[in-house]
PDB file of N, CA and C in Angstrom:
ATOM      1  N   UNK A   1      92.039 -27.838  42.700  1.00  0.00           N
ATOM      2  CA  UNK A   1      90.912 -26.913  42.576  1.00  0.00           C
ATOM      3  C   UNK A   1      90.189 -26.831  43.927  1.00  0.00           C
ATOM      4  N   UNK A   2      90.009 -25.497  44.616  1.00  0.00           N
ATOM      5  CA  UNK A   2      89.462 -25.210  45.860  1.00  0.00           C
ATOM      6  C   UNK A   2      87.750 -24.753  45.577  1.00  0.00           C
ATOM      7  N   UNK A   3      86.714 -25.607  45.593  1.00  0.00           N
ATOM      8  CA  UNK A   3      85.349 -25.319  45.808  1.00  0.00           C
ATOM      9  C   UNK A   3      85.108 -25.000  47.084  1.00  0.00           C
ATOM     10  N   UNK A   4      85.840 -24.160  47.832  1.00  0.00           N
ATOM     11  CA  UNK A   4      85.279 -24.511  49.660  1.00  0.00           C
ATOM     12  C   UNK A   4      84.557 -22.360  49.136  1.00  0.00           C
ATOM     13  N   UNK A   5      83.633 -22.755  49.548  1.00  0.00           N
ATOM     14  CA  UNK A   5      82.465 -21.616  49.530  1.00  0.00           C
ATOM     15  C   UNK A   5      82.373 -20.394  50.832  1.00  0.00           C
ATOM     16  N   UNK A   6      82.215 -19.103  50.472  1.00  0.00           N
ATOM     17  CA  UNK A   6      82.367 -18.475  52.010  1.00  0.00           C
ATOM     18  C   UNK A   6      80.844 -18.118  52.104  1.00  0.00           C
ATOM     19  N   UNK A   7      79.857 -18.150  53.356  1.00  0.00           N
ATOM     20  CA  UNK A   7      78.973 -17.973  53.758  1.00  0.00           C
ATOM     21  C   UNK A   7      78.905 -16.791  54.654  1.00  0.00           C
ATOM     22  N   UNK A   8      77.398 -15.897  54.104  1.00  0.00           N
ATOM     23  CA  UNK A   8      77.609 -15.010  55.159  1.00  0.00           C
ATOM     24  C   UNK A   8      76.577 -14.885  56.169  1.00  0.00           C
ATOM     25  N   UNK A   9      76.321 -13.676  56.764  1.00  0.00           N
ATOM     26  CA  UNK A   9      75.206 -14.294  57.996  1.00  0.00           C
ATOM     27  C   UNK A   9      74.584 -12.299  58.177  1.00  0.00           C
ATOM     28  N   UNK A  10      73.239 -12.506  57.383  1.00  0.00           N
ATOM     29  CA  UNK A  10      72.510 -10.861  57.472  1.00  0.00           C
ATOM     30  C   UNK A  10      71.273 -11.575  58.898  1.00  0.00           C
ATOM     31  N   UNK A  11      71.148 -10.493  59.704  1.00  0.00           N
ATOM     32  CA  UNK A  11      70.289 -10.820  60.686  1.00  0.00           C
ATOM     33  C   UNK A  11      69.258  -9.544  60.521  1.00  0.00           C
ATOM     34  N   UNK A  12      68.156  -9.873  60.575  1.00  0.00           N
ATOM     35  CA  UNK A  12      67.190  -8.878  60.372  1.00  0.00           C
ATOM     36  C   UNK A  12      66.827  -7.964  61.732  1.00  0.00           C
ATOM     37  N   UNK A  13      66.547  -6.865  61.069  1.00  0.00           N
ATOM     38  CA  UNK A  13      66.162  -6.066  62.471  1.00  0.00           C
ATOM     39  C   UNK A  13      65.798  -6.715  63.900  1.00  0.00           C
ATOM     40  N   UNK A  14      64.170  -7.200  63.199  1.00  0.00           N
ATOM     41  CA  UNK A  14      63.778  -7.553  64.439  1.00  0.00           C
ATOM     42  C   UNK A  14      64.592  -8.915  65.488  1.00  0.00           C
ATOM     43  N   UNK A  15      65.266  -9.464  64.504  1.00  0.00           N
ATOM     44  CA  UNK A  15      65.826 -10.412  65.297  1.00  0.00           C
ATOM     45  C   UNK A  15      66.862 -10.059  66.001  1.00  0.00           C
ATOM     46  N   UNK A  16      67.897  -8.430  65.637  1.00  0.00           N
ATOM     47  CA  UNK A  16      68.659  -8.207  66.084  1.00  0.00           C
ATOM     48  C   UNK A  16      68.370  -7.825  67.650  1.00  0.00           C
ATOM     49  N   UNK A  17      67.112  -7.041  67.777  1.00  0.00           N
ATOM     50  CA  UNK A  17      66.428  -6.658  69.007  1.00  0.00           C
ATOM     51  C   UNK A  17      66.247  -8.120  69.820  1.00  0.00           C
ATOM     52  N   UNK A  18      65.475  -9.050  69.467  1.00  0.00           N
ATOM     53  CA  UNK A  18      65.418  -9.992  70.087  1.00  0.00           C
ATOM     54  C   UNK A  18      66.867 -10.819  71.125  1.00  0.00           C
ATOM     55  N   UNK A  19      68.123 -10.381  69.994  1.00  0.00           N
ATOM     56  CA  UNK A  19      69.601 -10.741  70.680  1.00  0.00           C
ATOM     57  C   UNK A  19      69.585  -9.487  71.820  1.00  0.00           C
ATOM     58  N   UNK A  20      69.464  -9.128  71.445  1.00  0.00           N
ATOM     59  CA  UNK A  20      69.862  -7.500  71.922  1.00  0.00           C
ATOM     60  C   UNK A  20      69.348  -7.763  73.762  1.00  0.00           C
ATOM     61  N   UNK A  21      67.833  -7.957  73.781  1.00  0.00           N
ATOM     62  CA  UNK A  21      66.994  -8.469  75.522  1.00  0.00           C
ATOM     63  C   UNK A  21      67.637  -9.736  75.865  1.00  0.00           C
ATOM     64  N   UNK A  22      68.056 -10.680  74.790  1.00  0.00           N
ATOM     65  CA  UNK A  22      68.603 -12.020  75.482  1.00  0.00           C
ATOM     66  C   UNK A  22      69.912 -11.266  76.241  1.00  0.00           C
ATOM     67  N   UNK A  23      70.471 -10.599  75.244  1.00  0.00           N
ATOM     68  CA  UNK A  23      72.114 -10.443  76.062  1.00  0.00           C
ATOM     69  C   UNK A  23      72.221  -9.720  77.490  1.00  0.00           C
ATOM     70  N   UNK A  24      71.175  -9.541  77.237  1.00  0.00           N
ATOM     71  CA  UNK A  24      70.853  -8.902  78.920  1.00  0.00           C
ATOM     72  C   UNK A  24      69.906  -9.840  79.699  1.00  0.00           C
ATOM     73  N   UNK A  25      69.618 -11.065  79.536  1.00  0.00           N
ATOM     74  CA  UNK A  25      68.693 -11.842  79.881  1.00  0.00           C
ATOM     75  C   UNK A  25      69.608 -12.824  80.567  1.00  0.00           C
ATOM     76  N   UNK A  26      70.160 -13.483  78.988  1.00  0.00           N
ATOM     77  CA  UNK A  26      71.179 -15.019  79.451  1.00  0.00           C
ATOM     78  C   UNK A  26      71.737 -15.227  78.685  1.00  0.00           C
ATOM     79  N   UNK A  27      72.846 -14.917  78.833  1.00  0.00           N
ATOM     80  CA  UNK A  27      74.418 -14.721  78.403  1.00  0.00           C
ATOM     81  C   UNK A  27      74.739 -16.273  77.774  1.00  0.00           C
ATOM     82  N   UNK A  28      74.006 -17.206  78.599  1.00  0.00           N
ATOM     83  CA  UNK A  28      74.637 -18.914  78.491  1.00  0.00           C
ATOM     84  C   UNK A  28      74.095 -18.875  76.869  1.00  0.00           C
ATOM     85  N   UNK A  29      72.367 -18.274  77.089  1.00  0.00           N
ATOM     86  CA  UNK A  29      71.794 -19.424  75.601  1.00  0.00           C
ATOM     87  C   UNK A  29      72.210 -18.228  74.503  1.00  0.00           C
ATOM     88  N   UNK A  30      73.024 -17.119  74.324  1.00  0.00           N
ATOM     89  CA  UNK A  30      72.790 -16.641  73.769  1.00  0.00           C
ATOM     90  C   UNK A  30      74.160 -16.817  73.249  1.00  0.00           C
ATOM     91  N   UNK A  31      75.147 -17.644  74.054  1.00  0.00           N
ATOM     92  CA  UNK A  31      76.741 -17.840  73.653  1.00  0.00           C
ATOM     93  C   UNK A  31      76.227 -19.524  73.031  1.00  0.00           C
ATOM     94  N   UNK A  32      75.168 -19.745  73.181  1.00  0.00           N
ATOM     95  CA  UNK A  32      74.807 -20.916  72.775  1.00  0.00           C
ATOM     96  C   UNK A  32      74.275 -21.200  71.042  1.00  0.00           C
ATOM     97  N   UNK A  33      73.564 -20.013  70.923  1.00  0.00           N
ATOM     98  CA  UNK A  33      73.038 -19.201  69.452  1.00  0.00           C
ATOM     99  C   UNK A  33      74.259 -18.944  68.761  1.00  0.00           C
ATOM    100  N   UNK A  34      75.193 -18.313  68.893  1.00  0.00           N
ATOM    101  CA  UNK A  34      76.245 -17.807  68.571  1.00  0.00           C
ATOM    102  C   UNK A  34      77.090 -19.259  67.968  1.00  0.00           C
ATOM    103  N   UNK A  35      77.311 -20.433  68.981  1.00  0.00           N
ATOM    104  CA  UNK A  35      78.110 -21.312  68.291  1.00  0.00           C
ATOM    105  C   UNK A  35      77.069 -22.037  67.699  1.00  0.00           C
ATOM    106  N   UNK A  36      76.182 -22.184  67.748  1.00  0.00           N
ATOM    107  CA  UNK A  36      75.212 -22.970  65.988  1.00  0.00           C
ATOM    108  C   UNK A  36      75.350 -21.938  65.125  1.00  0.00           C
ATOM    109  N   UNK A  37      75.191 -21.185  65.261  1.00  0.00           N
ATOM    110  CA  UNK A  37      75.567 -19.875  63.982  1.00  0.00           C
ATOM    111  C   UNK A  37      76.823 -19.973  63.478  1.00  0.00           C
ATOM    112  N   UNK A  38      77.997 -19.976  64.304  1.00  0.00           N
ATOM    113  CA  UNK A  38      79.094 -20.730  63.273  1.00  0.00           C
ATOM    114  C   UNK A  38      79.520 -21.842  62.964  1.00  0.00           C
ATOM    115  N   UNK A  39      78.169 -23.040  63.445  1.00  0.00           N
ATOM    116  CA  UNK A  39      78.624 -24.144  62.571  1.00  0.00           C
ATOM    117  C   UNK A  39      77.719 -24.087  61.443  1.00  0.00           C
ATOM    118  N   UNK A  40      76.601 -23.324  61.246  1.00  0.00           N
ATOM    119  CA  UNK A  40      76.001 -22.834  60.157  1.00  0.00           C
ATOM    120  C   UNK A  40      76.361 -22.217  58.932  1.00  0.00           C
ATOM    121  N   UNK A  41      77.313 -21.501  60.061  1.00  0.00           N
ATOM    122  CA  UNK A  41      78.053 -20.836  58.352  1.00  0.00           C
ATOM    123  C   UNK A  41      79.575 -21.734  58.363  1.00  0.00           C
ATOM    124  N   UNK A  42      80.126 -22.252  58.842  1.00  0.00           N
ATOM    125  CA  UNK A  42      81.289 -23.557  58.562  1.00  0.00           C
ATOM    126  C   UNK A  42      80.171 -24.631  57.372  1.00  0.00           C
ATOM    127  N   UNK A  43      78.986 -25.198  57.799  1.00  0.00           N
ATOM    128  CA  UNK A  43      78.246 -25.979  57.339  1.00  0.00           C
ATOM    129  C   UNK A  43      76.976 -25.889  56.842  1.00  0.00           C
ATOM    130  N   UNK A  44      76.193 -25.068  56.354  1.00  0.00           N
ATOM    131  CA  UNK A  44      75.016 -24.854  56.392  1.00  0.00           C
ATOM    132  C   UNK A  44      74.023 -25.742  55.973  1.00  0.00           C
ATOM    133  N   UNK A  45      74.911 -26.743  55.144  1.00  0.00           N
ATOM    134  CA  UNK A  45      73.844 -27.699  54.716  1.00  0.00           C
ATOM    135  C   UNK A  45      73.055 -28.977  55.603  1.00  0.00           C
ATOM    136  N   UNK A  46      74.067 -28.750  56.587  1.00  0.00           N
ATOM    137  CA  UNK A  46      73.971 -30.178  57.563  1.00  0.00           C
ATOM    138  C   UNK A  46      73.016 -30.231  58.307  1.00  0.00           C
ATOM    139  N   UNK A  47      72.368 -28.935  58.504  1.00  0.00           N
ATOM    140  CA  UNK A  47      70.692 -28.773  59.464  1.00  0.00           C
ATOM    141  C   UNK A  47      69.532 -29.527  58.406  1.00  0.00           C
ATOM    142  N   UNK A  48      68.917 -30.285  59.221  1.00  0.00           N
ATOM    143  CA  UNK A  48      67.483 -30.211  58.598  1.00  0.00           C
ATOM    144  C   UNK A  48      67.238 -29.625  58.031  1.00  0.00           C
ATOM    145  N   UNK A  49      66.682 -29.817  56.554  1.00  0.00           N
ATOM    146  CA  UNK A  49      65.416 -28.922  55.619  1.00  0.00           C
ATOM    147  C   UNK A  49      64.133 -29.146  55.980  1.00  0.00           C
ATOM    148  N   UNK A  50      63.780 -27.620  55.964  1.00  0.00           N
ATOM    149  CA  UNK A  50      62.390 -27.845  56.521  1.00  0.00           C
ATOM    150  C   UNK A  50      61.350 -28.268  55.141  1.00  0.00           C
ATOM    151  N   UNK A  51      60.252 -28.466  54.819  1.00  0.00           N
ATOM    152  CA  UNK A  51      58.926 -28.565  54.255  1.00  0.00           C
ATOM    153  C   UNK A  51      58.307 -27.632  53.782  1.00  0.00           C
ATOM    154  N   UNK A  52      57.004 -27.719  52.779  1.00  0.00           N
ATOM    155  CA  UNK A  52      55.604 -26.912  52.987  1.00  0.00           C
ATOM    156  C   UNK A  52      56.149 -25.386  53.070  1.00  0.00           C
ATOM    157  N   UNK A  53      55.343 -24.745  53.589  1.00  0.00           N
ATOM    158  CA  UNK A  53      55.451 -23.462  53.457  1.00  0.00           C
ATOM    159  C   UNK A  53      56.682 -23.029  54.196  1.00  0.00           C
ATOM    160  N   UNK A  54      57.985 -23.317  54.294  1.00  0.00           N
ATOM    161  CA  UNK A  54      58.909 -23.335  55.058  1.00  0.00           C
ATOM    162  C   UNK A  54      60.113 -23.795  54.152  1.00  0.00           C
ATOM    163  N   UNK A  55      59.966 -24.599  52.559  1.00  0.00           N
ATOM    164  CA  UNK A  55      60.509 -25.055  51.880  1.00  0.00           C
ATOM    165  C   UNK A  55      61.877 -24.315  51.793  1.00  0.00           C
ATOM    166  N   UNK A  56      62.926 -24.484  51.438  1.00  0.00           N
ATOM    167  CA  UNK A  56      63.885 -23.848  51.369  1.00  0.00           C
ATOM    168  C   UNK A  56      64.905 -23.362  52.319  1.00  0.00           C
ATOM    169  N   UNK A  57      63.762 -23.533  54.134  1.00  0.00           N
ATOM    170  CA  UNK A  57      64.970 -22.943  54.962  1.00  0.00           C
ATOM    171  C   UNK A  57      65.341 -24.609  55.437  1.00  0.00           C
ATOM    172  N   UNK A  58      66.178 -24.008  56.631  1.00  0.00           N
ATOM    173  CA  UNK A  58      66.452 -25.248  57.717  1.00  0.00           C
ATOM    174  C   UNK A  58      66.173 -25.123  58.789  1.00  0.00           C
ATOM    175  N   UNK A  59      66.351 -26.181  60.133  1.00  0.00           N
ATOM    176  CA  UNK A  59      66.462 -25.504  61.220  1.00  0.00           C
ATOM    177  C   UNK A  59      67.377 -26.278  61.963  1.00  0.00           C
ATOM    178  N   UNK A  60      67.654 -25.962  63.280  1.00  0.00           N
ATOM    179  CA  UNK A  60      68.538 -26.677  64.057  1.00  0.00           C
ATOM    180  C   UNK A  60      68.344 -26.105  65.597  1.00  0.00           C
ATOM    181  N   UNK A  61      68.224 -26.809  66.484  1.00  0.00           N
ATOM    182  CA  UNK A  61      67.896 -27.460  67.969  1.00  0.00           C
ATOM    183  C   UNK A  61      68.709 -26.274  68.504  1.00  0.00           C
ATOM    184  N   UNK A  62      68.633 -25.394  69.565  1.00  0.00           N
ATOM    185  CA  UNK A  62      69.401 -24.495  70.813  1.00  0.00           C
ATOM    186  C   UNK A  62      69.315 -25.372  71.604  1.00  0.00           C
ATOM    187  N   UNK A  63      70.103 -25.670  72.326  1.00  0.00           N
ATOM    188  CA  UNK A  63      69.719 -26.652  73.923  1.00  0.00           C
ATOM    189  C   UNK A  63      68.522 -27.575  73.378  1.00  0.00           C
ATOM    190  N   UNK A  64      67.288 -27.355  74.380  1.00  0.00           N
ATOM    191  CA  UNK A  64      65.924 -28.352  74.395  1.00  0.00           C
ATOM    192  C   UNK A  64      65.093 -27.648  73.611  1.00  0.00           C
ATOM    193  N   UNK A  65      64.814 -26.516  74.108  1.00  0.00           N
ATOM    194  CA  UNK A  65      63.400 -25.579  74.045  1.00  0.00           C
ATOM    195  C   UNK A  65      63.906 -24.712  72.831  1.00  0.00           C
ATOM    196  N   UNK A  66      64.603 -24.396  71.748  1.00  0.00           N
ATOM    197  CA  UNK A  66      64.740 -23.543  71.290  1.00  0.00           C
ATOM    198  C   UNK A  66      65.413 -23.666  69.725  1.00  0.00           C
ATOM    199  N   UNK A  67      64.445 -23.498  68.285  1.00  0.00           N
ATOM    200  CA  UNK A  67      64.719 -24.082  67.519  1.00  0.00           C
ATOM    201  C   UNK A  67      64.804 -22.752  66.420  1.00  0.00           C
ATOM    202  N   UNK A  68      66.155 -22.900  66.234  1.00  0.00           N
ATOM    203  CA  UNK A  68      66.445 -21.355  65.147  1.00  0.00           C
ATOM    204  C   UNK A  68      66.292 -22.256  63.758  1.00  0.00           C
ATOM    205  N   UNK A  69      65.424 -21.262  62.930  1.00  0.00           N
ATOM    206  CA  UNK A  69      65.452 -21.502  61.816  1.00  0.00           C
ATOM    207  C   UNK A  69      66.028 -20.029  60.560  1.00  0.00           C
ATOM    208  N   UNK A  70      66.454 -21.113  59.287  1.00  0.00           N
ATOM    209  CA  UNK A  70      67.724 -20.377  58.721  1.00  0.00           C
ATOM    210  C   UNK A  70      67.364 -20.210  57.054  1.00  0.00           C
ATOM    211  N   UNK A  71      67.868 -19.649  56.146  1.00  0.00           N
ATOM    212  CA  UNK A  71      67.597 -20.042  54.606  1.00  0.00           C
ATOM    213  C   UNK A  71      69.186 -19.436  54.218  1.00  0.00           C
TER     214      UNK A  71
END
């Protein structure tokens, strides 16, 4: 019996714009976004759950400075 689950990945407008100035910004952190995004959807459970008014999503670390959060 195969339980392995397929995950998908909707990005909202505004965040699409936000990719949109990085890819013309910096190519590095934005190929950097891209591979946590598919270990997100390979794994989604493995990020931190966040808390409080935040209950339900996760998040997970870009490099140093940069912390995408997910549901």
């Amino acid at each position: 019996m195969d339980c392995e689950q397929e995950y998908g990945l909707e990005i909202s407008d505004e965040a699409n714009k936000k990719f949109e100035k990085l890819k013309k910004k910096s190519k590095k952190q934005l190929a950097a976004i891209n591979k946590k995004v598919q270990q997100i959807l390979e794994t989604p459970y493995r990020f931190k759950p966040l808390r409080g008014d935040m209950f339900g999503a996760r998040r997970v670390h870009i490099d140093k400075s940069f912390v995408l959060t997910y549901e």
